[in-house]
PDB file of N, CA and C in Angstrom:
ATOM      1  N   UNK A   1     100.908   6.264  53.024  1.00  0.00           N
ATOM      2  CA  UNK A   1     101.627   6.169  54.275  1.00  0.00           C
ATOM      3  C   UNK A   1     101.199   7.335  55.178  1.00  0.00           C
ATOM      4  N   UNK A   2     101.134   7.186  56.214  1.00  0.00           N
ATOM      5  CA  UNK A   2     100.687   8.320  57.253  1.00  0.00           C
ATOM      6  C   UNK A   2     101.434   8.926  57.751  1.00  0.00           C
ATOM      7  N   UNK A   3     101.353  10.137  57.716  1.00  0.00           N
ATOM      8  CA  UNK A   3     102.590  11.203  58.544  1.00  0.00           C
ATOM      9  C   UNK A   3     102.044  11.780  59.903  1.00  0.00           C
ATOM     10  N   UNK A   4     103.372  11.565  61.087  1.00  0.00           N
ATOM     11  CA  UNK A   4     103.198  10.817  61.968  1.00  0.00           C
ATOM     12  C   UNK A   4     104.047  12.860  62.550  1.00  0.00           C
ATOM     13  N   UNK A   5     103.148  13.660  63.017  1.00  0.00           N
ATOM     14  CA  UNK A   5     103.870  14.908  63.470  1.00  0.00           C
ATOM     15  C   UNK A   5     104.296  15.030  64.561  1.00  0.00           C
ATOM     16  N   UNK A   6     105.609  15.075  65.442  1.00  0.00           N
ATOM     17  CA  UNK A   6     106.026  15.486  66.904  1.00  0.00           C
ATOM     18  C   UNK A   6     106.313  16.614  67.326  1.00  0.00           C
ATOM     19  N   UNK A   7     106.359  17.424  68.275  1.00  0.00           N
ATOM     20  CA  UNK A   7     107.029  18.604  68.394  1.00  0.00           C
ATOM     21  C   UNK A   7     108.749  18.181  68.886  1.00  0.00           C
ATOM     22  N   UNK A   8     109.337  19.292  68.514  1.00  0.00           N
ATOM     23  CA  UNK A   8     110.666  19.169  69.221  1.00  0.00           C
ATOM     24  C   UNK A   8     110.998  20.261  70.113  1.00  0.00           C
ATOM     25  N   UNK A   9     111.580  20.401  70.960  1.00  0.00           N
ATOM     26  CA  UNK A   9     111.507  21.517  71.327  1.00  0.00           C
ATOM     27  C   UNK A   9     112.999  21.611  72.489  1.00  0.00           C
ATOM     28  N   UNK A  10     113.530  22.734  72.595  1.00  0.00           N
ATOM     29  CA  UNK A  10     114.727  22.452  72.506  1.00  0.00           C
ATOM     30  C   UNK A  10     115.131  24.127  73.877  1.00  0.00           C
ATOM     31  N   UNK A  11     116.476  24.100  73.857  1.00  0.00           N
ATOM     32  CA  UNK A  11     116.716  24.909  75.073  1.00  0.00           C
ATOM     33  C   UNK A  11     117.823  26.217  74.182  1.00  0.00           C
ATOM     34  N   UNK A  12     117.977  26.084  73.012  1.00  0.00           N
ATOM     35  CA  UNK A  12     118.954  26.798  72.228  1.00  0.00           C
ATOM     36  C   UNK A  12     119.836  26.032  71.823  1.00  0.00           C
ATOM     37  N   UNK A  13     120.204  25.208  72.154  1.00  0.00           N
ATOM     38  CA  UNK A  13     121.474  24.592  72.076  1.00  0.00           C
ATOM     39  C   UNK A  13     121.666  23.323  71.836  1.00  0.00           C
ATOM     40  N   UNK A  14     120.715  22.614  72.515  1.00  0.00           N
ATOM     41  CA  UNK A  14     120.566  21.106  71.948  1.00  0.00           C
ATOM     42  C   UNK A  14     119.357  20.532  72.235  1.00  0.00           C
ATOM     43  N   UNK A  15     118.913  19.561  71.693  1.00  0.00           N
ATOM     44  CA  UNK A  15     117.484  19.022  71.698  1.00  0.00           C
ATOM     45  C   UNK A  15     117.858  17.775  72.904  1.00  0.00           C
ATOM     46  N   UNK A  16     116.590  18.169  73.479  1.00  0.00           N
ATOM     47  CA  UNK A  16     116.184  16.745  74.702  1.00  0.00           C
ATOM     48  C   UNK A  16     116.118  15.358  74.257  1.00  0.00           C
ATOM     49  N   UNK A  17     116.343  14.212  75.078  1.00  0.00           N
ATOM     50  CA  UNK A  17     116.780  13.173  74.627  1.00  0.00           C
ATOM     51  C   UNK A  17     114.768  12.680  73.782  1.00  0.00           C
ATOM     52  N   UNK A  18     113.443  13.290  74.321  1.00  0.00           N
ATOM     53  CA  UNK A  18     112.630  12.361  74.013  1.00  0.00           C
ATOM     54  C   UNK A  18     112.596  12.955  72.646  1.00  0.00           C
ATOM     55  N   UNK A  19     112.899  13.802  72.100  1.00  0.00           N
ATOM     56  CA  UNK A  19     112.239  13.818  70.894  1.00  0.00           C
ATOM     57  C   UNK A  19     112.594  12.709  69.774  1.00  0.00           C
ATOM     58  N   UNK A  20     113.795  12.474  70.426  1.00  0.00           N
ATOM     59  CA  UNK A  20     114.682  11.290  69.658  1.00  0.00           C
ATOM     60  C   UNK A  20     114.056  10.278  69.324  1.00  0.00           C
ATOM     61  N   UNK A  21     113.323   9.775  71.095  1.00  0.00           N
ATOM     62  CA  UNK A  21     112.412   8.842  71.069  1.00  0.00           C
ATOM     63  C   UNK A  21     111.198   8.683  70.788  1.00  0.00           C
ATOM     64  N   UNK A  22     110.742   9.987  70.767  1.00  0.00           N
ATOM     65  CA  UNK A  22     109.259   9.759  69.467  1.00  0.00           C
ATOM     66  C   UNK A  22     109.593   9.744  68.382  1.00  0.00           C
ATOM     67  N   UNK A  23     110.520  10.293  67.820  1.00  0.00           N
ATOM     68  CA  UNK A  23     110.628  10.225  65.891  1.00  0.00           C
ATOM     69  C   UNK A  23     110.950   8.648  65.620  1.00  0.00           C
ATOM     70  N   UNK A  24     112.113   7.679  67.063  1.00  0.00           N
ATOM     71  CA  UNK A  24     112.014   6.258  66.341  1.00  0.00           C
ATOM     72  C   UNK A  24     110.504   5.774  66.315  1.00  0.00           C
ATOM     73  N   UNK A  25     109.740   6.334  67.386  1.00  0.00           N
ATOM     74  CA  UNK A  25     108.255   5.183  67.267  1.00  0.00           C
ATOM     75  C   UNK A  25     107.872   5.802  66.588  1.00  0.00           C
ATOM     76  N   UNK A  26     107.280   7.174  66.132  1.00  0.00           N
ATOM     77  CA  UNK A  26     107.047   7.680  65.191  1.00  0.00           C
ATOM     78  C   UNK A  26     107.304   7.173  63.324  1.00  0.00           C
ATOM     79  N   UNK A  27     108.103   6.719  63.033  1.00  0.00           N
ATOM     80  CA  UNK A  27     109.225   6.254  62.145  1.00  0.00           C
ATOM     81  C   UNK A  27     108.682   4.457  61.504  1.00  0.00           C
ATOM     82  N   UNK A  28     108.346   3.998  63.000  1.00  0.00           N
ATOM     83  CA  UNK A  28     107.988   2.648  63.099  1.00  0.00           C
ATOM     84  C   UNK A  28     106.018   2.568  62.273  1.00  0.00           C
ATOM     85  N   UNK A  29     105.938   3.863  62.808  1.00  0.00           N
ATOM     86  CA  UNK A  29     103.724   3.994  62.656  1.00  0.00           C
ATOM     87  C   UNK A  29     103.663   4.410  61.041  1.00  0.00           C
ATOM     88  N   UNK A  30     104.945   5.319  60.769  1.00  0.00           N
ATOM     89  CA  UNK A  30     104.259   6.033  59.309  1.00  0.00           C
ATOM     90  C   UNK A  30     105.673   7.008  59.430  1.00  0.00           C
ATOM     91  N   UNK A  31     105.554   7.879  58.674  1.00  0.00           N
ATOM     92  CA  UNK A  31     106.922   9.017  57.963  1.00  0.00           C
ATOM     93  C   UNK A  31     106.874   9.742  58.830  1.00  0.00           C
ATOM     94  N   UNK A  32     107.813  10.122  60.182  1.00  0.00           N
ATOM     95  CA  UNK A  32     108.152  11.205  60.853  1.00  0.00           C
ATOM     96  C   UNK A  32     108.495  12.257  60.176  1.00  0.00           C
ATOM     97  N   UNK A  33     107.501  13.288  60.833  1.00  0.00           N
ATOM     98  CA  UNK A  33     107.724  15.001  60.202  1.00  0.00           C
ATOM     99  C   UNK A  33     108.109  15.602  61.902  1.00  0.00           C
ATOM    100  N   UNK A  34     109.346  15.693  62.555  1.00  0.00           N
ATOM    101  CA  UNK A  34     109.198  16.856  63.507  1.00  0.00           C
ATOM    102  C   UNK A  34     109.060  18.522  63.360  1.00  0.00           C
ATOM    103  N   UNK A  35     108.400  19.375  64.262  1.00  0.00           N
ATOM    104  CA  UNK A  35     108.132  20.526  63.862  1.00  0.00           C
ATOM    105  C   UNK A  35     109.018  20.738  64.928  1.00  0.00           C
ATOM    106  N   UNK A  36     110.095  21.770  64.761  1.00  0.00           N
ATOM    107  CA  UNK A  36     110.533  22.386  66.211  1.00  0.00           C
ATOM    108  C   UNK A  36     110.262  23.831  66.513  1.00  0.00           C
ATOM    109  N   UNK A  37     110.092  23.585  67.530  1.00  0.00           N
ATOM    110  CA  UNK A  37     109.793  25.108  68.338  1.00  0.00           C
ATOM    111  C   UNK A  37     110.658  25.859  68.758  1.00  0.00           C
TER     112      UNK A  37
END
């Protein structure tokens, strides 16, 4: 299975709505790994 890497990246406090939305398509291609920054 292929692992599928996104960044996350965030303001302190809460994460932005896209990362959400790459880990589902992400999820859909192969095993989501997010890295956050």
């Amino acid at each position: 299975m292929t692992k599928i890497l996104f960044l996350v990246d965030h303001d302190g406090t809460k994460v932005a709505k896209t990362p959400g939305e790459l880990g589902t398509f992400a999820k859909r291609a192969g095993s989501a790994v997010g890295v956050i920054l």
